[in-house]
C-alpha atoms as a PDB file:
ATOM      1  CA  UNK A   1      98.168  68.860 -31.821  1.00  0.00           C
ATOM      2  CA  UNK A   2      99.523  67.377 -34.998  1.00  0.00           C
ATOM      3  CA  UNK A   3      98.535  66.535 -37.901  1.00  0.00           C
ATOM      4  CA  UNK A   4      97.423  62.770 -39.453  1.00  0.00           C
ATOM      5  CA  UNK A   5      96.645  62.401 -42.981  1.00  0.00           C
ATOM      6  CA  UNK A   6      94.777  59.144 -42.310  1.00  0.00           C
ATOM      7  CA  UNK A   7      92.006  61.371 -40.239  1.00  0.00           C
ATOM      8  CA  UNK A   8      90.926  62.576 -43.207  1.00  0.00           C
ATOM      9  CA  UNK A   9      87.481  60.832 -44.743  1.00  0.00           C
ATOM     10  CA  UNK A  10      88.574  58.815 -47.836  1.00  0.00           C
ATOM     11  CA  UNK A  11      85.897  59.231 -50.640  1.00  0.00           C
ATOM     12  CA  UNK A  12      85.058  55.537 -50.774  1.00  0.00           C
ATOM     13  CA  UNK A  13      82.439  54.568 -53.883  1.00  0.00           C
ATOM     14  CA  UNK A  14      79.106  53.802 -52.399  1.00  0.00           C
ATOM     15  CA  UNK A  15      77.247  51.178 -54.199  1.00  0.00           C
ATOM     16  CA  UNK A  16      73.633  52.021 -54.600  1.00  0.00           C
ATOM     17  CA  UNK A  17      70.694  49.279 -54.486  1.00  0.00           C
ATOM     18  CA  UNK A  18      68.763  49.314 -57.735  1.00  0.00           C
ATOM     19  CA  UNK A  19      65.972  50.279 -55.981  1.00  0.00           C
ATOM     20  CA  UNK A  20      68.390  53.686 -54.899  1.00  0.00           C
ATOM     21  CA  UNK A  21      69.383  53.953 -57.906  1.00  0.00           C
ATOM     22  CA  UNK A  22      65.914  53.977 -59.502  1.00  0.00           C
ATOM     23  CA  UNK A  23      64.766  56.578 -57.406  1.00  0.00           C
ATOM     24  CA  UNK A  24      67.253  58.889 -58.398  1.00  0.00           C
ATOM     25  CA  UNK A  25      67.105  58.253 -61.801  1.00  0.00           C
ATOM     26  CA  UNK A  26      63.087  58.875 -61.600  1.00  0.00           C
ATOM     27  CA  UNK A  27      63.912  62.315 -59.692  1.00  0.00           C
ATOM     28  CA  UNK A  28      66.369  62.982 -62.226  1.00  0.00           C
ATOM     29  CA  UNK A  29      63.128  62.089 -65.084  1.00  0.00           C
ATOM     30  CA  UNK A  30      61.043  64.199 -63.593  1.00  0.00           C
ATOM     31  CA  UNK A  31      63.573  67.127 -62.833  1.00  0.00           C
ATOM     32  CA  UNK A  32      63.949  66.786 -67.013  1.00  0.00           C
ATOM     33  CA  UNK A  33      60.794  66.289 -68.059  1.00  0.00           C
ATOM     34  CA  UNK A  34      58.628  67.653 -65.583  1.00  0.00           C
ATOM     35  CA  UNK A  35      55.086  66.413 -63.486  1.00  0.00           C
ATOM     36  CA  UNK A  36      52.488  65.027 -64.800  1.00  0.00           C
ATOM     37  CA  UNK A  37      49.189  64.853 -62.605  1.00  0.00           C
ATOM     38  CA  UNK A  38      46.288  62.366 -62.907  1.00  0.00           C
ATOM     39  CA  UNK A  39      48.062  60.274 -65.479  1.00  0.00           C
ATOM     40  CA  UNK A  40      51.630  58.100 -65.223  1.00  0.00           C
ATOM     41  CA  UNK A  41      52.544  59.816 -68.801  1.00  0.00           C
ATOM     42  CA  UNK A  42      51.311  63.234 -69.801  1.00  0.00           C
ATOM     43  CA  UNK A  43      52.368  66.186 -71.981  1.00  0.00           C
ATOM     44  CA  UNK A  44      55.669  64.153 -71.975  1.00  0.00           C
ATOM     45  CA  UNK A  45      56.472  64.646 -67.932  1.00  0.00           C
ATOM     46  CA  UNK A  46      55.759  61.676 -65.542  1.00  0.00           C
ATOM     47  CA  UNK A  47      54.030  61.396 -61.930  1.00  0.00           C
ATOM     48  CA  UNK A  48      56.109  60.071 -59.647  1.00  0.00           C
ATOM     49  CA  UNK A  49      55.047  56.968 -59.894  1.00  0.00           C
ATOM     50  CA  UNK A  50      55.258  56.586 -64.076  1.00  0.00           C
ATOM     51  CA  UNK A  51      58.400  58.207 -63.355  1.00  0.00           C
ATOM     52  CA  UNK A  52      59.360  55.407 -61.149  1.00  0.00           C
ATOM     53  CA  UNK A  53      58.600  52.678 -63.487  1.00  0.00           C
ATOM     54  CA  UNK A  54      59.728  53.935 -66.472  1.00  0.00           C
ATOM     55  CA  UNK A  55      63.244  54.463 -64.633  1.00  0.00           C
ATOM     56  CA  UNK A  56      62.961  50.703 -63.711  1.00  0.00           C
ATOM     57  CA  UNK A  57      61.876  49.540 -67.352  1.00  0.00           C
ATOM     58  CA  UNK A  58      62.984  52.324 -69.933  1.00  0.00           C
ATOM     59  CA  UNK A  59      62.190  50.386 -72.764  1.00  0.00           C
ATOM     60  CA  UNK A  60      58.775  49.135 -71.835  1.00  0.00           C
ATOM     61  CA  UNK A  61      55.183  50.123 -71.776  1.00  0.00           C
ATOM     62  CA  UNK A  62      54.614  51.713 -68.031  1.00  0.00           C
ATOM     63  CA  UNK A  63      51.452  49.519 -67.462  1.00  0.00           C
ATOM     64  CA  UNK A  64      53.511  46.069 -67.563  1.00  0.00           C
ATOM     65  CA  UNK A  65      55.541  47.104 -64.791  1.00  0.00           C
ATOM     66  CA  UNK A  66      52.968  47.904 -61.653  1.00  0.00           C
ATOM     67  CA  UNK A  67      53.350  44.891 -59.954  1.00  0.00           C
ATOM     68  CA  UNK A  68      56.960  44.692 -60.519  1.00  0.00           C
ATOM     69  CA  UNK A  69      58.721  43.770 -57.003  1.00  0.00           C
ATOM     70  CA  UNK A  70      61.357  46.839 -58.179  1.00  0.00           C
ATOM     71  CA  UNK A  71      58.899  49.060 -58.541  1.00  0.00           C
ATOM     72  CA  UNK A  72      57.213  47.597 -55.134  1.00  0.00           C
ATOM     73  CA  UNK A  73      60.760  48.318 -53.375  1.00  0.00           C
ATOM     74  CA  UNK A  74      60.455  52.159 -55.126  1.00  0.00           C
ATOM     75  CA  UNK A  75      57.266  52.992 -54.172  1.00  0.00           C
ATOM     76  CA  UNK A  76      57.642  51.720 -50.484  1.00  0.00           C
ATOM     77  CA  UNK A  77      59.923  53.879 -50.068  1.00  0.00           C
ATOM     78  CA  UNK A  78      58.368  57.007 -51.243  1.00  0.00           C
ATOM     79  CA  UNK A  79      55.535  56.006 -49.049  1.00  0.00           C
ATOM     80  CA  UNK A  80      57.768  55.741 -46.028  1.00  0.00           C
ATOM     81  CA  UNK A  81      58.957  59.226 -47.062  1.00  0.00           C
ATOM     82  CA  UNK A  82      55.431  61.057 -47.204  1.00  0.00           C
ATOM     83  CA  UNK A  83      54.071  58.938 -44.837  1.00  0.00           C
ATOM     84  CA  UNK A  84      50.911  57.454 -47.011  1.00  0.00           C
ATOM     85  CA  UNK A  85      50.801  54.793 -49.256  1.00  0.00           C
ATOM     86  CA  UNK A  86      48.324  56.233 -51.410  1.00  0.00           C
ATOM     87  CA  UNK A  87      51.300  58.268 -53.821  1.00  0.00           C
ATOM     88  CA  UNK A  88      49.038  59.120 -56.541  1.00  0.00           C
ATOM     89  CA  UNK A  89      46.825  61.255 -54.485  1.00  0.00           C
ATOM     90  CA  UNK A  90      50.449  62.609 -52.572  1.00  0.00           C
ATOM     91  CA  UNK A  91      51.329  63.532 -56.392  1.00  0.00           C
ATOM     92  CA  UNK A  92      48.101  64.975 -57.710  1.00  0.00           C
ATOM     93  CA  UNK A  93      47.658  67.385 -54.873  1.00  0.00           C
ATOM     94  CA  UNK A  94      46.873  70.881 -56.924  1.00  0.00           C
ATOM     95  CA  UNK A  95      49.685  72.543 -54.858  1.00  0.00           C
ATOM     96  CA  UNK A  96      52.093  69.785 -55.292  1.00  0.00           C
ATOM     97  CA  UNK A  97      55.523  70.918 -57.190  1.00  0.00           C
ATOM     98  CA  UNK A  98      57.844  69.424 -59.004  1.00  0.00           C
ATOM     99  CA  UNK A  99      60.588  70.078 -56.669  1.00  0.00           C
ATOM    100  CA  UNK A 100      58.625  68.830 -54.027  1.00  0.00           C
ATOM    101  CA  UNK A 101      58.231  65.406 -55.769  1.00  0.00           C
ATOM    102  CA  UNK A 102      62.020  65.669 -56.800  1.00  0.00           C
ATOM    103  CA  UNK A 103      63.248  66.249 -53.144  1.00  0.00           C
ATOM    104  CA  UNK A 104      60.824  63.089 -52.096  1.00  0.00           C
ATOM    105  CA  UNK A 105      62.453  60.998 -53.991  1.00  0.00           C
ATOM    106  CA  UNK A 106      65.990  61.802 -53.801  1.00  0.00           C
ATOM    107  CA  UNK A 107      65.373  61.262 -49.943  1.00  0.00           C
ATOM    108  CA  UNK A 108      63.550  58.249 -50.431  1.00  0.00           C
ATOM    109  CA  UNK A 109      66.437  56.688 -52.186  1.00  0.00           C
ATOM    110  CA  UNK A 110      68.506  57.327 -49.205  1.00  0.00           C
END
């Protein structure tokens, strides 16, 4: 059989939502910084969700942002990913890991 160039996959740019993009950047926080448990903010890592809104609002104080529709989108979809709604209690789970919460939200942003 021969050969065509144009069966090749082109690396195309894929153009995240913000709410993708946030979700990668929080991984990417917490990756950095580490996992905080039973606080957004603590020994300067982040749960995943303080992780989530201070990728959404870097600037800001974290408790502005919780009813932020962002942050809504975010958080929704970590809850699709684990299955419960209730992500603090996901995240403060004694056995939980950081690469756990890492890998949950990189696939969540998918």
């Amino acid at each position: 059989m021969l050969y065509d160039k144009r069966w090749e996959k082109s690396e195309v740019p894929v153009k995240l939502e913000p709410w993708q993009e946030t979700l990668l950047a929080a991984a990417d926080l917490i990756e950095r910084c580490g996992l905080a448990k039973k606080a957004f903010e603590r020994d300067g890592g982040f749960c995943t969700a303080g992780a989530i809104i201070r990728a959404a609002h870097p600037k800001d104080l974290i408790a502005n942002h919780i009813g932020d529709p962002l942050v809504a989108k975010c958080l929704a979809a970590v809850g699709d990913q684990i299955g419960m709604r209730l992500i603090g209690l996901w995240n403060d789970k004694p056995s939980r890991t950081k690469a756990e919460v890492v890998a949950v939200l990189r696939a969540a942003a998918r």
